[in-house]
N, C-alpha and C. Protein backbone atom coordinates (compact mmCIF):
# COMPACT_ATOMS: atom_id res chain seq x y z
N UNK A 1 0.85 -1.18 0.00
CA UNK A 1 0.00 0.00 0.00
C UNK A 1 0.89 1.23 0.00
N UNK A 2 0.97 2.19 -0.77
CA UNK A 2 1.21 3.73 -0.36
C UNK A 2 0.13 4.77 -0.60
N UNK A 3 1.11 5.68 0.33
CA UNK A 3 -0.23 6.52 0.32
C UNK A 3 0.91 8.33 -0.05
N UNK A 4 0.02 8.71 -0.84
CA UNK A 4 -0.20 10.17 -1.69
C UNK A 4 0.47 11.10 -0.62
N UNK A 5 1.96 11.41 -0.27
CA UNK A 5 1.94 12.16 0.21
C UNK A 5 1.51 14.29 -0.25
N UNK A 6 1.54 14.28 -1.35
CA UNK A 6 1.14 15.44 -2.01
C UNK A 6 -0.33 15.50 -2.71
N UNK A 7 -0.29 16.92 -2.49
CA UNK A 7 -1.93 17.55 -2.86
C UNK A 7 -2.09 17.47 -4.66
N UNK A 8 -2.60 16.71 -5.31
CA UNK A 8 -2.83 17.17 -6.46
C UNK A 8 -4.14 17.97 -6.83
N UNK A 9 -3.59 18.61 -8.17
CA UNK A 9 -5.39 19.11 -8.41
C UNK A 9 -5.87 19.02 -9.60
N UNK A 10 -6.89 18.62 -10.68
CA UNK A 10 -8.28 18.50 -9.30
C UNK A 10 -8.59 17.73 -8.66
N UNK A 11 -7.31 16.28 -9.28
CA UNK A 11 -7.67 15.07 -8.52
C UNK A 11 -6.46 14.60 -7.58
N UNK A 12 -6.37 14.17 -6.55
CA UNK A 12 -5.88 13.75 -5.26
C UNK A 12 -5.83 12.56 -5.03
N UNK A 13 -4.82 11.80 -5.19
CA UNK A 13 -4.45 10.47 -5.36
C UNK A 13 -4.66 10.23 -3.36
N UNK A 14 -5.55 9.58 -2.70
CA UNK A 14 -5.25 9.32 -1.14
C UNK A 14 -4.31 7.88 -1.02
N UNK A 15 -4.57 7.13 -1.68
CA UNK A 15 -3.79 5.87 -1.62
C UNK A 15 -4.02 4.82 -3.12
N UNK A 16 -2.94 3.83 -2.73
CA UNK A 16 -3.32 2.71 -3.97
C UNK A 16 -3.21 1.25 -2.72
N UNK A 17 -3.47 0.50 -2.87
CA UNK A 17 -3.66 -0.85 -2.33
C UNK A 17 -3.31 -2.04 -3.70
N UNK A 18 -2.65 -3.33 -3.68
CA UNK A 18 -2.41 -3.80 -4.44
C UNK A 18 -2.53 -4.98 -3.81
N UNK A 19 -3.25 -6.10 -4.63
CA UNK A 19 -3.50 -7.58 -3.62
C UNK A 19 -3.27 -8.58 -5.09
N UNK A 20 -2.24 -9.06 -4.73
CA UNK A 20 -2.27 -10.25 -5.80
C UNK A 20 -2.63 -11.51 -5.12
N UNK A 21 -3.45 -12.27 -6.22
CA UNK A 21 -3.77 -13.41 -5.71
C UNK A 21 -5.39 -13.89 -6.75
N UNK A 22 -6.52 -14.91 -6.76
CA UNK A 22 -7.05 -15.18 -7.07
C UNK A 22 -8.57 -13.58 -7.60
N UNK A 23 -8.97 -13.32 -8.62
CA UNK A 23 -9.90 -12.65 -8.71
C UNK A 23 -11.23 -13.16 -9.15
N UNK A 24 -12.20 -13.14 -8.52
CA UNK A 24 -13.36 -13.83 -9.24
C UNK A 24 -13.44 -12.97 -10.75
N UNK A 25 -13.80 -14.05 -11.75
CA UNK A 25 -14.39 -13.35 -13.55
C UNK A 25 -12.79 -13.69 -13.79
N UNK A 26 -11.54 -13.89 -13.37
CA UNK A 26 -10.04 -13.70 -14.29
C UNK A 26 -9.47 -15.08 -13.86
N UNK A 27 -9.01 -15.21 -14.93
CA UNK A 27 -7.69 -16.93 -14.52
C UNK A 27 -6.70 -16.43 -14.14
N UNK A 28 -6.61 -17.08 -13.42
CA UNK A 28 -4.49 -17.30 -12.81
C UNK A 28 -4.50 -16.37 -11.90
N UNK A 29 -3.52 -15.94 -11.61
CA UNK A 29 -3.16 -15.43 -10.55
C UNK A 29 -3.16 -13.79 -10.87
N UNK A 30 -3.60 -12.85 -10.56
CA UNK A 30 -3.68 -11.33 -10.78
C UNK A 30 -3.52 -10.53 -9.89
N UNK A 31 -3.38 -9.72 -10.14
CA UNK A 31 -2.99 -8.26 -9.29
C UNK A 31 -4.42 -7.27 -9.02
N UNK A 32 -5.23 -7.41 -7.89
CA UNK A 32 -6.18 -6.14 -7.93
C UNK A 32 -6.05 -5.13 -7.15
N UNK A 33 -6.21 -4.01 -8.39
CA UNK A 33 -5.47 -2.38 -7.78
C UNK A 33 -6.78 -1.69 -7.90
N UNK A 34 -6.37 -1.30 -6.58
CA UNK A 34 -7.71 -0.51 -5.85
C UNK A 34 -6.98 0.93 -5.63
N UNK A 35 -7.21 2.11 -6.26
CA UNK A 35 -6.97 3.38 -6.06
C UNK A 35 -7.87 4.58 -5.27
N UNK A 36 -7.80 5.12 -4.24
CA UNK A 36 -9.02 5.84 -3.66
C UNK A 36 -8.40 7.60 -3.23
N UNK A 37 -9.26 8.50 -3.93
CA UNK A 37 -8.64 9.56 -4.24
C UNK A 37 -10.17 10.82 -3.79
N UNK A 38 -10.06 12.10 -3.92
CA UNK A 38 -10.51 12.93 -3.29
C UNK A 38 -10.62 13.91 -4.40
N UNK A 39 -11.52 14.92 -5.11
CA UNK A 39 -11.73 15.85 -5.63
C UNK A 39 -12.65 15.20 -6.76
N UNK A 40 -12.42 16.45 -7.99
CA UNK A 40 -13.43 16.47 -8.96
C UNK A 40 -13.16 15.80 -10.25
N UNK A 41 -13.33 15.01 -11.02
CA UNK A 41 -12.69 14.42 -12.13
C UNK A 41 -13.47 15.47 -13.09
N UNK A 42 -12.57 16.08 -14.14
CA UNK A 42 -13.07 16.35 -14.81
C UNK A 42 -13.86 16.11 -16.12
N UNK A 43 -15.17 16.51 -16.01
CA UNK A 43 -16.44 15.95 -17.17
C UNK A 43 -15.62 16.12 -18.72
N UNK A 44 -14.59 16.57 -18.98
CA UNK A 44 -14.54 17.42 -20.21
C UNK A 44 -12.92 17.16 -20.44
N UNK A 45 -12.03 16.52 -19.96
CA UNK A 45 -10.98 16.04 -20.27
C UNK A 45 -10.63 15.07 -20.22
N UNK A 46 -9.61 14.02 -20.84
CA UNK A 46 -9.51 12.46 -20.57
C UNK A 46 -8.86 12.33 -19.24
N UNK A 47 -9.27 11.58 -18.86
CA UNK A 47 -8.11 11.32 -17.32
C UNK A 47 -7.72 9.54 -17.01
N UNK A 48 -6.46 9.60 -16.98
CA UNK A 48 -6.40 8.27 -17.18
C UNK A 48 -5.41 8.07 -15.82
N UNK A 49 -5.62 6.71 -15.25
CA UNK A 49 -5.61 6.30 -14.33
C UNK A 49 -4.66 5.41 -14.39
N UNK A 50 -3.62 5.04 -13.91
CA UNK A 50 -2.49 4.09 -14.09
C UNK A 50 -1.79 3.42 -13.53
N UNK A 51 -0.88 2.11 -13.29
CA UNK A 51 -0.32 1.59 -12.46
C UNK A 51 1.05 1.21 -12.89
N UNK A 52 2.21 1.50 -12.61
CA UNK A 52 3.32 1.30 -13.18
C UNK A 52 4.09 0.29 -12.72
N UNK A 53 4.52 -1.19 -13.11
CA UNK A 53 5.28 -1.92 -12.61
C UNK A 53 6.26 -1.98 -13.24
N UNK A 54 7.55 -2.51 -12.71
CA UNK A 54 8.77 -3.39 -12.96
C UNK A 54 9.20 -3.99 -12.21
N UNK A 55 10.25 -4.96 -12.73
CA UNK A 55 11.01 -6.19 -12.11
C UNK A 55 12.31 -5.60 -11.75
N UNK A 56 13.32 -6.29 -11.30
CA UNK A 56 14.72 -6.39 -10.67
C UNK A 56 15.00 -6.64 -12.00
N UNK A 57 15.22 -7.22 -13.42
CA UNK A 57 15.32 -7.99 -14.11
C UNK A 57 15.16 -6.69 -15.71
N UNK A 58 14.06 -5.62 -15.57
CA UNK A 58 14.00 -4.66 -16.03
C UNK A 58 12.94 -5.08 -16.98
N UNK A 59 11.77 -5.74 -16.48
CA UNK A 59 10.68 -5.89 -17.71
C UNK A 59 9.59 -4.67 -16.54
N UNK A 60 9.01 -3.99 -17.63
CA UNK A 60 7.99 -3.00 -17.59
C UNK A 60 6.21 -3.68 -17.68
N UNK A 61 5.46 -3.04 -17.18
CA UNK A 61 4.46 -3.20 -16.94
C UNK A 61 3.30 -1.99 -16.80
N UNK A 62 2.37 -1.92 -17.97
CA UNK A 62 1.51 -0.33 -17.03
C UNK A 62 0.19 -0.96 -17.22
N UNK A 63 -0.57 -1.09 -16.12
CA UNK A 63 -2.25 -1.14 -15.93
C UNK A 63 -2.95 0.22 -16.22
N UNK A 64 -3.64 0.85 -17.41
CA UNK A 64 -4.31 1.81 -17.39
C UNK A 64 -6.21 1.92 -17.40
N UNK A 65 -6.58 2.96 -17.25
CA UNK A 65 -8.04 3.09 -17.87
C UNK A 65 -8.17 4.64 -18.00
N UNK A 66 -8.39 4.64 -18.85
CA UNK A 66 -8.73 6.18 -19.65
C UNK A 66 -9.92 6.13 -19.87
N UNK A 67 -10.08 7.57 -19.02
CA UNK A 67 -12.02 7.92 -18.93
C UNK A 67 -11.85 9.67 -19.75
N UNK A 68 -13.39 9.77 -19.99
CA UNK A 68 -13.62 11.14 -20.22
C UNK A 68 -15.13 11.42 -20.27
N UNK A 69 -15.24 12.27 -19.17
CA UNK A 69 -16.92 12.37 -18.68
C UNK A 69 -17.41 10.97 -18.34
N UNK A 70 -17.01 10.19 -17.55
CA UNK A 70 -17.06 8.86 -16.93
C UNK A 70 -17.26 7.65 -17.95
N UNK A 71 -16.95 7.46 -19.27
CA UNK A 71 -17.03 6.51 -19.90
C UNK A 71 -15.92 6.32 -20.58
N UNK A 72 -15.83 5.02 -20.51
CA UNK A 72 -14.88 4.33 -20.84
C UNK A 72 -13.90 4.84 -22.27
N UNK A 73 -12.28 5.22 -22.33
CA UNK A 73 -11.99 5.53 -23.88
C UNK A 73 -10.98 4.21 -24.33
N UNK A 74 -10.25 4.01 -22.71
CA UNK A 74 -9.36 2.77 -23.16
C UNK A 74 -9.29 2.08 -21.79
N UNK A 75 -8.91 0.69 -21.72
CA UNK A 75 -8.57 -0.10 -20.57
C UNK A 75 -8.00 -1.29 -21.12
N UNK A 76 -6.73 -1.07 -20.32
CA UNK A 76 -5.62 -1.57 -21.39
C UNK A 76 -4.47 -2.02 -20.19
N UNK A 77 -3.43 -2.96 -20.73
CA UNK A 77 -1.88 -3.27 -20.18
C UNK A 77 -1.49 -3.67 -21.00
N UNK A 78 -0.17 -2.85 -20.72
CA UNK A 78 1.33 -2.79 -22.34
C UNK A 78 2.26 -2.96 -21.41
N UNK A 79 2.85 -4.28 -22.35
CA UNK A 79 4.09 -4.57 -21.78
C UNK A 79 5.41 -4.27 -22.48
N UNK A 80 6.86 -4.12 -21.58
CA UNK A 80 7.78 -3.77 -22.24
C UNK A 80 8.94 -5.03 -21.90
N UNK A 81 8.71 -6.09 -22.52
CA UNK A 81 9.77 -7.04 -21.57
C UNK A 81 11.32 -6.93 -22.23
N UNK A 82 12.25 -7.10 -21.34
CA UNK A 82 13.57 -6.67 -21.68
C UNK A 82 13.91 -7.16 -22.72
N UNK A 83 13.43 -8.31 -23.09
CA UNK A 83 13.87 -8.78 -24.17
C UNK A 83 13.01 -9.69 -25.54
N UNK A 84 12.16 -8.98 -25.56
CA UNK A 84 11.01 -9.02 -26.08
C UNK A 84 10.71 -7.50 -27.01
N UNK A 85 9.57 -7.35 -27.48
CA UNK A 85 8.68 -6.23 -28.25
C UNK A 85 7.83 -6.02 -27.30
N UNK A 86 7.55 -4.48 -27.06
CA UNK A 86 6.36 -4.06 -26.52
C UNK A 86 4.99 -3.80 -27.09
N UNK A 87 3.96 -4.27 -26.25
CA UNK A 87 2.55 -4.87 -27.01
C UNK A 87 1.90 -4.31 -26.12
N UNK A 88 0.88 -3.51 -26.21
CA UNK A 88 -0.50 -3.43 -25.79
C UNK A 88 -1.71 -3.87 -26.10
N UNK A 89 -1.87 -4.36 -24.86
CA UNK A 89 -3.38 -5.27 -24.79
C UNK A 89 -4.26 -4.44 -24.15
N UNK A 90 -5.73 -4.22 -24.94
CA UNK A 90 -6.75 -3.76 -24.92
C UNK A 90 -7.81 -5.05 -23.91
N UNK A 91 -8.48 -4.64 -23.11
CA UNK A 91 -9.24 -5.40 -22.31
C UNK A 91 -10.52 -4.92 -22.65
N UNK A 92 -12.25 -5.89 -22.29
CA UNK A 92 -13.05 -5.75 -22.08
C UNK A 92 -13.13 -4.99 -21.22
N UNK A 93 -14.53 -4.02 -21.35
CA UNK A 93 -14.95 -3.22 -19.98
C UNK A 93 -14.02 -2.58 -19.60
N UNK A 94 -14.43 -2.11 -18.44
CA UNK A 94 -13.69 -0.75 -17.65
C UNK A 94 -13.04 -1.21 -16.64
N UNK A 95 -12.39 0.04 -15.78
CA UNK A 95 -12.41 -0.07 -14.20
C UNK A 95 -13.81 0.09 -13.63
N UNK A 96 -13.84 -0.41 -12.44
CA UNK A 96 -14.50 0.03 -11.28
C UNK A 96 -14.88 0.66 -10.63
N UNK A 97 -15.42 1.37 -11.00
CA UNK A 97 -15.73 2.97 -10.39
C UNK A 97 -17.18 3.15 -9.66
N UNK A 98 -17.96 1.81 -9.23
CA UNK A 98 -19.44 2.30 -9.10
C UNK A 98 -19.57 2.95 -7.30
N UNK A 99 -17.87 2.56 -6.87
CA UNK A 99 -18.01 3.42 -5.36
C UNK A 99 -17.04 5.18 -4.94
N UNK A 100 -18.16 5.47 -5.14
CA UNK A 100 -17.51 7.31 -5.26
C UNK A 100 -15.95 7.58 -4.71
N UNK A 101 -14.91 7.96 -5.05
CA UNK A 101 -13.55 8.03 -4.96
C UNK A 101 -12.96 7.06 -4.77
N UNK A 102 -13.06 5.88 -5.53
CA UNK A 102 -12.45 4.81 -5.81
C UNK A 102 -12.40 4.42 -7.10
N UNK A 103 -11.35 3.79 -7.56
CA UNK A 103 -10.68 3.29 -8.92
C UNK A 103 -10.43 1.87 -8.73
N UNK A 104 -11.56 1.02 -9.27
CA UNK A 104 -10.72 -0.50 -9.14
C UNK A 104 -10.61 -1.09 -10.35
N UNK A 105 -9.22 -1.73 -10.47
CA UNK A 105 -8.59 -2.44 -12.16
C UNK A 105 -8.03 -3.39 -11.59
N UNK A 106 -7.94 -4.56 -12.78
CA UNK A 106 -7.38 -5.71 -12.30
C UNK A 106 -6.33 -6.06 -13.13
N UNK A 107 -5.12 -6.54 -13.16
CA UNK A 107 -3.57 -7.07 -14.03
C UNK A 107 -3.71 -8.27 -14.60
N UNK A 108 -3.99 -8.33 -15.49
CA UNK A 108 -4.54 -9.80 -15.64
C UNK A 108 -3.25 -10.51 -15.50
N UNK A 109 -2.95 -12.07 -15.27
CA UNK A 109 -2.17 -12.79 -14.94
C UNK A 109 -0.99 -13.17 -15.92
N UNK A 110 -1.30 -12.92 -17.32
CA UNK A 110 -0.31 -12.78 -18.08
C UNK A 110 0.61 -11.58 -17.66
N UNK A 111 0.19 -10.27 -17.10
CA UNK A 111 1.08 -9.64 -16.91
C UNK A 111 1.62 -9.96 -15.50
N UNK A 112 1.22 -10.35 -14.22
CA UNK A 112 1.78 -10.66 -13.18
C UNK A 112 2.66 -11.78 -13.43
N UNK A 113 2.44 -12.38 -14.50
CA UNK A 113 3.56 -14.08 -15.07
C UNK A 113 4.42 -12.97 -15.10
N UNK A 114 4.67 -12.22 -16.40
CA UNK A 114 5.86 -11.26 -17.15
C UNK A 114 6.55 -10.74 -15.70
N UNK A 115 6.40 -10.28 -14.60
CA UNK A 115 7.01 -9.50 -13.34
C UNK A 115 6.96 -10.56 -12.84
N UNK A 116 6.85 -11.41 -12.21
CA UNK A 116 7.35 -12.70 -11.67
C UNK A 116 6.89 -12.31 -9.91
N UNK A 117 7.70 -13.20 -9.49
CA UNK A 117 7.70 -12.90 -8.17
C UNK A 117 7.79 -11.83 -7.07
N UNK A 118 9.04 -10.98 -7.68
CA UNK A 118 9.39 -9.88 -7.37
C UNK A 118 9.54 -8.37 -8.39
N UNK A 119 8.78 -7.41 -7.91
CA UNK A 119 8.10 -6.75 -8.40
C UNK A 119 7.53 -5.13 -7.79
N UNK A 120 7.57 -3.89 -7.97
CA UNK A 120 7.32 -2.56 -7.41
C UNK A 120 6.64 -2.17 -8.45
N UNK A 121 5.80 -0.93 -7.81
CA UNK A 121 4.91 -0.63 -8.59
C UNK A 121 4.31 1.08 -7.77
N UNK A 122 4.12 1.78 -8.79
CA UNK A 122 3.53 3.16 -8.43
C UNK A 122 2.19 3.30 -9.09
N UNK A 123 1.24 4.26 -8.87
CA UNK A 123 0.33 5.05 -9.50
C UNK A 123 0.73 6.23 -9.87
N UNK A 124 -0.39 6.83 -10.84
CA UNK A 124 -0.47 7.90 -11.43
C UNK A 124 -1.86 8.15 -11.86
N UNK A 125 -2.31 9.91 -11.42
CA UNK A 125 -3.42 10.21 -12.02
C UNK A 125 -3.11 11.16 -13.00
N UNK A 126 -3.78 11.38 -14.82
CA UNK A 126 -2.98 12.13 -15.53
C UNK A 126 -4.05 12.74 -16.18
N UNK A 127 -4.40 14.13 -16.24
CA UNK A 127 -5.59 14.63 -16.68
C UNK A 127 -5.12 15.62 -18.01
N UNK A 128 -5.53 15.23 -19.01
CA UNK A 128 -5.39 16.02 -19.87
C UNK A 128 -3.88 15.98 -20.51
N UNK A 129 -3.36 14.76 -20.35
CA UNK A 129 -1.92 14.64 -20.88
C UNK A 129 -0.90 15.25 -19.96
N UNK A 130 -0.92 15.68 -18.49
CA UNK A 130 0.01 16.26 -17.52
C UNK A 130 -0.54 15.41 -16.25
N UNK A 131 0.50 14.70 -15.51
CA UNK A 131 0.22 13.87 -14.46
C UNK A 131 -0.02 14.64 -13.21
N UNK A 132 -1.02 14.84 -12.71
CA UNK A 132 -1.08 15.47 -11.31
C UNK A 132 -0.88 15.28 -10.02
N UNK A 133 -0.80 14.03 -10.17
CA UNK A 133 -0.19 13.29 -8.55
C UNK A 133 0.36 11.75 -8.96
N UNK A 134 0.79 11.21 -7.84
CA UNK A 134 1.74 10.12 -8.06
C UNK A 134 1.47 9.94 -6.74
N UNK A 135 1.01 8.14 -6.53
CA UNK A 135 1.51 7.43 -5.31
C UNK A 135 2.10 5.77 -5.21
C-alpha cells in the first residue's frame, strides 16, 4: 500500500492498495489495484488512471483506464519485456468505479507471469496529458 503524500489538483491520489492473488471473472493469478482519491474528475478532459510496474530484471508493466466524462476511452496493459517487443493489450470493460472516490482495475495474470515474483509498482493520475499526482 502507499499513500499520496502530495496535494494534487483536481484530482488527489489518497492511496493505492495492491492484492495479488485469485480474482473472481479472471484466470491465474492477478494483481487487484484498488486506487481511492478525493476531488473532482473532470467531465470534459480524458483522465487516465495508471499503475506502473517493474522487475529487478528490467521488464515494464503499465495497468491503465482512460475515462472522459465517466465513460470508458481505453482499458488496457502494455508490456515492455527486456527482451522481447512491446505490445498493448486492450481489455473488455472498464475499471470500477461504481463506489464514489475509488478506482478499481485488475492485471490480468499474463502480466503478473511477465514481473514474476518480485516486483514494485507506483500510481499515477494524468488529466489532460500532464500527471497530477503520483503514489
Amino acid at each position: 500500500m502507499c499513500t499520496s503524500p502530495t496535494v494534487g489538483a483536481p484530482v488527489d491520489l489518497i492511496s493505492t492498495q495492491v492484492r495479488v492473488g485469485d480474482t473472481p471473472g479472471w484466470e491465474g493469478t492477478t494483481a487487484e489495484v484498488t486506487i481511492t482519491y478525493t476531488g473532482d474528475v473532470p467531465p470534459t478532459a480524458p483522465v487516465l488512471w495508471s499503475l506502473l510496474a517493474s522487475n529487478p530484471d528490467g521488464d515494464f508493466v503499465q495497468l491503465g483506464y482512460d475515462e472522459l466524462g465517466g465513460q470508458t476511452l481505453e482499458y488496457f496493459w502494455f508490456e515492455s519485456p527486456r527482451d522481447g517487443q512491446a505490445m498493448n493489450h486492450n481489455m473488455v470493460g472498464g475499471a470500477d468505479t461504481s463506489e464514489a472516490g475509488t478506482i478499481r482495475m485488475v492485471l490480468p495474470a499474463a502480466a503478473v507471469s511477465l514481473l514474476g515474483d518480485v516486483w514494485w509498482w507506483s500510481t499515477a493520475v494524468n488529466v489532460d496529458s500532464e500527471d497530477v499526482d503520483t503514489c
